[in-house]
Protein backbone atom coordinates (compact mmCIF):
# COMPACT_ATOMS: atom_id res chain seq x y z
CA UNK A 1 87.96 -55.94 23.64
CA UNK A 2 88.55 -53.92 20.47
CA UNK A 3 87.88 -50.21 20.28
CA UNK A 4 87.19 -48.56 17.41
CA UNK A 5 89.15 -45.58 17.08
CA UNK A 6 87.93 -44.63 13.15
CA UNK A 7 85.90 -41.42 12.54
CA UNK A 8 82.23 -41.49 12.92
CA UNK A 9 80.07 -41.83 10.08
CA UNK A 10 77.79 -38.90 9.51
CA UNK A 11 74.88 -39.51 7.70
CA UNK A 12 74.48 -37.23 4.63
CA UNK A 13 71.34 -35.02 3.88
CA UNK A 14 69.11 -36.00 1.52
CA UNK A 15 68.82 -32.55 0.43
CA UNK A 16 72.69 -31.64 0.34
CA UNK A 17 73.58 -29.36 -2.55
CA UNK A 18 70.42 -28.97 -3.64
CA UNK A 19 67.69 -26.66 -4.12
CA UNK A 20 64.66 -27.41 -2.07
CA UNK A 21 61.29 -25.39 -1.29
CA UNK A 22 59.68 -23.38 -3.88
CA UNK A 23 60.36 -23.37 -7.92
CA UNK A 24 60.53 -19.98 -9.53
CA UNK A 25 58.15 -18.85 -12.03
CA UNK A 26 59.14 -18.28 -15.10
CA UNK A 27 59.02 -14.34 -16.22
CA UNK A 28 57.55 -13.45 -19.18
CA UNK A 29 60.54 -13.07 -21.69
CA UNK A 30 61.10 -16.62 -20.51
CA UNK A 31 57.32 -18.09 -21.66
CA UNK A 32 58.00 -16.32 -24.59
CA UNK A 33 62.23 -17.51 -25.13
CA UNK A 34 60.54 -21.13 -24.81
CA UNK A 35 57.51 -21.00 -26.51
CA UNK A 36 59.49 -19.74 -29.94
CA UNK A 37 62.06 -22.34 -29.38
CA UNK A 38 59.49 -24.77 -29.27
CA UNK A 39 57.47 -23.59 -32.38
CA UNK A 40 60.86 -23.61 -34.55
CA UNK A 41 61.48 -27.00 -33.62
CA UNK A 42 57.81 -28.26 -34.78
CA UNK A 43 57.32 -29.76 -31.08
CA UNK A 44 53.84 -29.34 -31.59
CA UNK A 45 52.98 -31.57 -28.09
CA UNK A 46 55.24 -29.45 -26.46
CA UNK A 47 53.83 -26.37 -27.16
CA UNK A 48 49.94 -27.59 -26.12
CA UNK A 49 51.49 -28.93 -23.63
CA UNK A 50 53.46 -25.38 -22.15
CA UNK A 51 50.70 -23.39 -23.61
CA UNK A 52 47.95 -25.14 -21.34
CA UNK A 53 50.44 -25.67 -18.68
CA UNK A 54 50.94 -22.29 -18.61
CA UNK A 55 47.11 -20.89 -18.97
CA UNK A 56 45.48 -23.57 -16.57
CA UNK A 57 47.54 -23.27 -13.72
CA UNK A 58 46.88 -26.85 -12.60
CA UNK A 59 49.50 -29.56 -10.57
CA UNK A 60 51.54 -31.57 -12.91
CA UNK A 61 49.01 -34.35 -11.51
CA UNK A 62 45.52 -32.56 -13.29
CA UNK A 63 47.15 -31.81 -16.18
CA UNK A 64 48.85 -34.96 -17.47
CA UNK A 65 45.51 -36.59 -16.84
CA UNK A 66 43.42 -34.37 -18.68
CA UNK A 67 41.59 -36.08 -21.12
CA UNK A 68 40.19 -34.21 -24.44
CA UNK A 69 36.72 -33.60 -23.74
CA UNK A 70 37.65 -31.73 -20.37
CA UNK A 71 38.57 -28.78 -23.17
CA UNK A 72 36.74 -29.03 -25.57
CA UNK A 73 33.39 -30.27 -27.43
CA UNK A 74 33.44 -31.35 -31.05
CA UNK A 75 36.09 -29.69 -32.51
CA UNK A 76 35.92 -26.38 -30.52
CA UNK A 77 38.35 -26.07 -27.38
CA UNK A 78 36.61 -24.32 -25.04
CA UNK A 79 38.02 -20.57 -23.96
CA UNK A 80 37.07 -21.40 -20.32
CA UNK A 81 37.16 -24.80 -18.50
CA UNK A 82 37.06 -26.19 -15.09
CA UNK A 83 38.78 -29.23 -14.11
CA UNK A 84 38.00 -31.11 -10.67
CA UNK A 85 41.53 -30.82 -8.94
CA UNK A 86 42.83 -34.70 -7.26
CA UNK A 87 44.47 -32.49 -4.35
CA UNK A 88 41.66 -30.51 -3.28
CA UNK A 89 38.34 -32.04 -4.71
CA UNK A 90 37.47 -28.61 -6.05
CA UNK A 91 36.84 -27.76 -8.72
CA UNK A 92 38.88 -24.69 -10.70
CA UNK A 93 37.84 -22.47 -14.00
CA UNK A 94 40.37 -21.50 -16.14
CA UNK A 95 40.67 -19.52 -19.38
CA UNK A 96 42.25 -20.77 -22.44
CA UNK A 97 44.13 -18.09 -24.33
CA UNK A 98 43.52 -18.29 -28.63
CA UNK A 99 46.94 -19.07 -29.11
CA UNK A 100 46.73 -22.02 -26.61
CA UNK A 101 43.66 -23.17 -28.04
CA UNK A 102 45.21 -23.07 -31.32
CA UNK A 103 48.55 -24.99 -30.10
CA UNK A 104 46.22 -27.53 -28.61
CA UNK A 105 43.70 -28.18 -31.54
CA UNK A 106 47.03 -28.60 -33.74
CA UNK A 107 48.42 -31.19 -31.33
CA UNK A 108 44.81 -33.10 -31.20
CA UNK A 109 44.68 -33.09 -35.13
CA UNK A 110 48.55 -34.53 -35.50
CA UNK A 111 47.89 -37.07 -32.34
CA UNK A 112 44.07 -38.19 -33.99
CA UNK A 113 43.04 -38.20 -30.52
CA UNK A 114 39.46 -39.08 -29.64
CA UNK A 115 37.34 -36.82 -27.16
CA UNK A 116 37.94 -39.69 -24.56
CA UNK A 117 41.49 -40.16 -24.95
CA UNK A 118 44.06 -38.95 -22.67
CA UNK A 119 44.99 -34.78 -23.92
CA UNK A 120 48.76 -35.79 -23.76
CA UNK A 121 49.30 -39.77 -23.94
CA UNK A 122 52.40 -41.78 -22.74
CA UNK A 123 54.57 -43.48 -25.18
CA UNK A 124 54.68 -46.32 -22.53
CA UNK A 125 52.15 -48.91 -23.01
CA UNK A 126 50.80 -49.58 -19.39
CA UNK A 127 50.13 -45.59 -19.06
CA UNK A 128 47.39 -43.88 -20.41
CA UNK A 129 48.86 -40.44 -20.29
CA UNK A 130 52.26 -38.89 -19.67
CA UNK A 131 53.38 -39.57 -15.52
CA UNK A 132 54.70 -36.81 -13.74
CA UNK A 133 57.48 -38.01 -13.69
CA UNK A 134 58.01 -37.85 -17.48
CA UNK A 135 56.58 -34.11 -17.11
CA UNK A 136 59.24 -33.08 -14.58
CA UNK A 137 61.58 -34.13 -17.45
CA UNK A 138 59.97 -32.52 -20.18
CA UNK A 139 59.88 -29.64 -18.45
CA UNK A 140 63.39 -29.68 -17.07
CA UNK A 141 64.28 -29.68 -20.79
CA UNK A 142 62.17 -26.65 -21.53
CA UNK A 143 63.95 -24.22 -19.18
CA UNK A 144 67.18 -25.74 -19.78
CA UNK A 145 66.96 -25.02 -23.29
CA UNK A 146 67.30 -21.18 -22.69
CA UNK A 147 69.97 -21.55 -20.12
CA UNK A 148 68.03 -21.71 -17.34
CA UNK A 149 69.01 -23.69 -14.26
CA UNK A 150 66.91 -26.79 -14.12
CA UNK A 151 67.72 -27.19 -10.50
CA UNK A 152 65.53 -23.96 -9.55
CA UNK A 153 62.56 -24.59 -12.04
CA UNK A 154 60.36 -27.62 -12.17
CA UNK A 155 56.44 -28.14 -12.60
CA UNK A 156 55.42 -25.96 -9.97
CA UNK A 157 56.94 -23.45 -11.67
CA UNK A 158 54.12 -23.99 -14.58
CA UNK A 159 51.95 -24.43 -11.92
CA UNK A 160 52.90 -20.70 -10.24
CA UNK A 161 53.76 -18.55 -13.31
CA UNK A 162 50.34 -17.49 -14.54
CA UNK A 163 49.31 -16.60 -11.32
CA UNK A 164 52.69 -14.92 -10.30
CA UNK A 165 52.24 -12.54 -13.31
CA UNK A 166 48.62 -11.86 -12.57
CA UNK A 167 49.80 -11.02 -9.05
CA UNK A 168 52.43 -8.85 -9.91
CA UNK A 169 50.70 -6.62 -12.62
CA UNK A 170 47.68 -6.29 -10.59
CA UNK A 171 48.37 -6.82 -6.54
CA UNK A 172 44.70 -8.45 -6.21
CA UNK A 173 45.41 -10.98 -3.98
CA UNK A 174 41.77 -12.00 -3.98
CA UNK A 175 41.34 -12.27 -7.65
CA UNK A 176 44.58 -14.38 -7.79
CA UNK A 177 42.83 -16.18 -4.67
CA UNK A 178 39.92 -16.78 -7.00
CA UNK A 179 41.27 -17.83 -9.75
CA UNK A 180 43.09 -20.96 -7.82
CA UNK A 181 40.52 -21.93 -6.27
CA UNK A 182 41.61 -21.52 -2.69
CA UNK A 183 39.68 -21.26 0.42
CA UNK A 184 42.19 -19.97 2.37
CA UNK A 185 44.00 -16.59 2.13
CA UNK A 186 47.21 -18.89 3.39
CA UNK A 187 47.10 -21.37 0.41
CA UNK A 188 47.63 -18.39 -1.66
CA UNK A 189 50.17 -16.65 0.01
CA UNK A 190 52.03 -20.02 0.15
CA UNK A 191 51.35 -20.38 -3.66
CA UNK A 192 52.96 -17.38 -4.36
CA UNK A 193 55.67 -17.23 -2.11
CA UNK A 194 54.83 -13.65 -0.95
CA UNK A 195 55.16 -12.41 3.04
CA UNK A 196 52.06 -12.85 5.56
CA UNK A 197 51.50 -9.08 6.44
CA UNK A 198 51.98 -7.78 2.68
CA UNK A 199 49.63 -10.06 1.87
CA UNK A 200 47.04 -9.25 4.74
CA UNK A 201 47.80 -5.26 3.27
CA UNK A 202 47.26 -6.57 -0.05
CA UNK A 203 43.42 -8.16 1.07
CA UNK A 204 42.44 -5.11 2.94
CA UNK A 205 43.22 -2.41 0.38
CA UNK A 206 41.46 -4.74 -2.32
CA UNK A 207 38.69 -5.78 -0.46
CA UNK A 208 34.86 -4.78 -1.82
């Protein structure tokens, strides 16, 4: 009989040398470093599509599949909108800052995009808007291009930043709480990446 005398073969984690678990959000001189780069370069979908990343605080998932009229009516963009979220089947209001809406209506007017087209279409035929996938890479490129490391940003961090800031400025857990959409006090603390009993503080001292 032949024995096997060879080292064993340990499987390797998926998640070896990487970074797993929550994406940072991007601070402020950040939004800012990107948002010029992307203005000099005339990326003008890039921009609408950071600028409303940024303001809506939606899932890569809600906002690629935005379609125009969710924002706006004729040629207005609306300054508030609520989108019906595929996660949660709630839905969530947002505010759309001028210089979003402005970013935005620029990007509809190059695209000629009708009010029931996609807000930010794929350039692949079989897709009617950009994947998530695609996202991901667009926005890997964004944080990269300040020397960021891509590894510890991705499109939660869109998803977190607006709220993160709101959160930090302010320490009203329930408006942040509100403004997501969340039922739970948990989803938010999650969101945010903040400890269980601060949090609990937080609620009590801000409760009305």
């Amino acid at each position: 009989m032949e024995s096997y005398s060879g080292n064993p073969i340990v499987p390797v984690p998926w998640n070896k040398g990487r970074l797993v678990g929550q994406k940072a959000p991007l601070k402020l001189k950040e939004i800012w470093a990107i948002r010029i780069r992307l203005q000099l370069a005339g990326k003008v979908r890039d921009l609408a599509l950071f600028n409303l990343a940024i303001d809506s605080k939606l899932r890569g998932c809600d906002l690629v599949s935005l379609r125009v009229c969710d924002i706006t009516q004729g040629k207005s963009i609306f300054p508030r909108a609520v989108v019906m979220q595929r996660k949660t089947h709630r839905p969530v209001q947002f505010e759309i800052t001028e210089q979003t809406r402005q970013s935005v209506a620029s990007w509809i007017e190059k695209a000629h995009l009708a009010a029931d087209q996609c807000l930010f279409p794929s350039r692949v035929a079989k897709s009617p808007h950009l994947s998530t996938r695609q996202y991901a890479r667009i926005v890997a490129a964004w944080v990269g291009s300040i020397g960021l490391d891509d590894a510890s940003y991705g499109t939660h961090t869109m998803w977190r930043t607006k709220a993160t800031l709101i959160y930090r400025r302010t320490k009203n857990l329930r408006a942040v709480q509100l403004l997501l959409g969340h039922t739970k006090l948990e989803s938010t603390v999650g969101y945010l990446g903040i400890e269980v009993d601060d949090a609990l503080e937080i609620a009590e001292q801000t409760e009305i």
